[in-house]
C-alpha atoms as a PDB file:
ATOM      1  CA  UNK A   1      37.261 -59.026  51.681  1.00  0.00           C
ATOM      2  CA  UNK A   2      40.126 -59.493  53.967  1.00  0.00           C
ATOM      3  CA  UNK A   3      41.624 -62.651  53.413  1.00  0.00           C
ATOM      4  CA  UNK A   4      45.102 -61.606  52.159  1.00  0.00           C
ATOM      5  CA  UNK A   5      46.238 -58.927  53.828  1.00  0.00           C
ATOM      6  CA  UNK A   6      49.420 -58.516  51.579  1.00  0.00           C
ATOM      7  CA  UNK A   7      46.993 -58.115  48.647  1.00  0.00           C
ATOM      8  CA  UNK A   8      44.611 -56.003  50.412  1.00  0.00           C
ATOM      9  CA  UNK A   9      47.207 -53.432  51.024  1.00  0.00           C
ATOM     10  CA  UNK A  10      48.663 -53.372  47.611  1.00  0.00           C
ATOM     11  CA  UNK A  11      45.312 -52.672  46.521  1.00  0.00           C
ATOM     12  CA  UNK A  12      44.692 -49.216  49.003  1.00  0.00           C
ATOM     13  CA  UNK A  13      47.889 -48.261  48.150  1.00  0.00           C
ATOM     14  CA  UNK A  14      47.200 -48.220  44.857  1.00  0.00           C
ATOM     15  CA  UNK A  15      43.579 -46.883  44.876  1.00  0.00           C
ATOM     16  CA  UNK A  16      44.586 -44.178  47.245  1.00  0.00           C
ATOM     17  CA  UNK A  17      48.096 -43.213  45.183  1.00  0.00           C
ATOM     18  CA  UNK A  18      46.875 -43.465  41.804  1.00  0.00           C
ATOM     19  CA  UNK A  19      43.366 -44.610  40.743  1.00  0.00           C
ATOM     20  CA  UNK A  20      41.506 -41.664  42.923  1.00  0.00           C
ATOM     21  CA  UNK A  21      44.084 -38.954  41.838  1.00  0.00           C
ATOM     22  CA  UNK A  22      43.728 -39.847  37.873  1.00  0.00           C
ATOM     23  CA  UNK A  23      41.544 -39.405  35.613  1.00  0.00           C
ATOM     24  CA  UNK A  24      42.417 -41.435  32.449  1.00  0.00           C
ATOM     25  CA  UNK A  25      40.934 -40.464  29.064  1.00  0.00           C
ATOM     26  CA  UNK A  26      42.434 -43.648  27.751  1.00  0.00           C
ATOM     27  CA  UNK A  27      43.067 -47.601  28.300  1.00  0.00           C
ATOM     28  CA  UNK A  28      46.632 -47.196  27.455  1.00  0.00           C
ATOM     29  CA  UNK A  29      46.927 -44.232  30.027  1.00  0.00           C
ATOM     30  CA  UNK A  30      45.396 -46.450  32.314  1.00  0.00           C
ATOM     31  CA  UNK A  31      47.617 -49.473  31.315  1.00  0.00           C
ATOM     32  CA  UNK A  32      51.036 -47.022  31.402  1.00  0.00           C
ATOM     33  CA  UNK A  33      50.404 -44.926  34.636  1.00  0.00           C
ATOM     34  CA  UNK A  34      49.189 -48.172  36.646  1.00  0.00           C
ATOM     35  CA  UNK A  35      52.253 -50.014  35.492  1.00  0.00           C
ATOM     36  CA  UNK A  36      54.982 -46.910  36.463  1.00  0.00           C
ATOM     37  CA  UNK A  37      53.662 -47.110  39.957  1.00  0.00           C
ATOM     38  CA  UNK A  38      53.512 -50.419  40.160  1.00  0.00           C
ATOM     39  CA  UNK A  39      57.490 -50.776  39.009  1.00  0.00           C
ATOM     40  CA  UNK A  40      57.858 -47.869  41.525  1.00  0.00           C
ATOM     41  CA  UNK A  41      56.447 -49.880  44.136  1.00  0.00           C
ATOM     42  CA  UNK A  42      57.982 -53.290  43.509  1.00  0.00           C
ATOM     43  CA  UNK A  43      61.300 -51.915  42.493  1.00  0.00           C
ATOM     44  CA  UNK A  44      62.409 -48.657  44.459  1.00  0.00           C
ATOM     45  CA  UNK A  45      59.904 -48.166  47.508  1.00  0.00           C
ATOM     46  CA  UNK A  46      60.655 -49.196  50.484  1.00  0.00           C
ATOM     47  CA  UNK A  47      58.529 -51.541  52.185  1.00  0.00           C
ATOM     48  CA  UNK A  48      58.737 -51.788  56.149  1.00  0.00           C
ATOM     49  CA  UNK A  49      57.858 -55.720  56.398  1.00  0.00           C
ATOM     50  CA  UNK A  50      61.409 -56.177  54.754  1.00  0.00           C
ATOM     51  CA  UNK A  51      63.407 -54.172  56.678  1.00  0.00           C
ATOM     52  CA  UNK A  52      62.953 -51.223  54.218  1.00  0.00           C
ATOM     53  CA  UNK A  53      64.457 -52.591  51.212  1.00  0.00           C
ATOM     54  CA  UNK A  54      61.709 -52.997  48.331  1.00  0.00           C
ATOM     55  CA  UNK A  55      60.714 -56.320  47.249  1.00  0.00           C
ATOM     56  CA  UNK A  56      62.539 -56.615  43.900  1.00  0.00           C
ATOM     57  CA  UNK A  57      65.401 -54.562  44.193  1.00  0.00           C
ATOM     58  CA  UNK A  58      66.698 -53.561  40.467  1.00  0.00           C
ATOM     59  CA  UNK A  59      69.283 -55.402  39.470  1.00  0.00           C
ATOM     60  CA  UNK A  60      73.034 -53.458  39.189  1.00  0.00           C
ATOM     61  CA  UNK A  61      75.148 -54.858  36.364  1.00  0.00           C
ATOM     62  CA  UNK A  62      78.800 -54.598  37.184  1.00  0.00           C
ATOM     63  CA  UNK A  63      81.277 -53.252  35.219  1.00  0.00           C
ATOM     64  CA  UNK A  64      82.924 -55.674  33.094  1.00  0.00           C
ATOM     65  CA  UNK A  65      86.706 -55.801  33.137  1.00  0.00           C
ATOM     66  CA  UNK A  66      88.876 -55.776  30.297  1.00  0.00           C
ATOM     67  CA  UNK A  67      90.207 -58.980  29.161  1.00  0.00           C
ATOM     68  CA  UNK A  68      93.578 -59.422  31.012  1.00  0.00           C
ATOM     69  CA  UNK A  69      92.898 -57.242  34.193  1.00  0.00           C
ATOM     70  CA  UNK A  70      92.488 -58.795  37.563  1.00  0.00           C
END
């Protein structure tokens, strides 16, 4: 069973952080709480493998600048 590593981990993490602490009385819990951790984990964790920045940072939208103004 060990024949992506990147995968593998992903999946502890997730069984170990989520799946055995919940008990879901519904498919759409399931569906809702799985996919909060997982933009938790692809979007603010830290991951060491990349220097401790997560994988897909979220993106910052700069201000825009009024019309005129340099």
């Amino acid at each position: 069973p060990w024949e992506n590593g990147y995968i593998e981990s992903f999946n502890g993490k997730l069984r170990d952080e989520l799946l055995n602490r919940e008990i879901f009385t519904t498919l759409t819990e399931a569906k809702i709480l799985i996919e909060q951790w997982r933009r938790e984990y692809n979007h603010v964790r830290p991951h060491s493998a990349l220097g401790y920045r997560p994988p897909a940072p979220e993106a910052i939208m700069p201000a825009l600048m009024p019309m005129g103004l340099t």
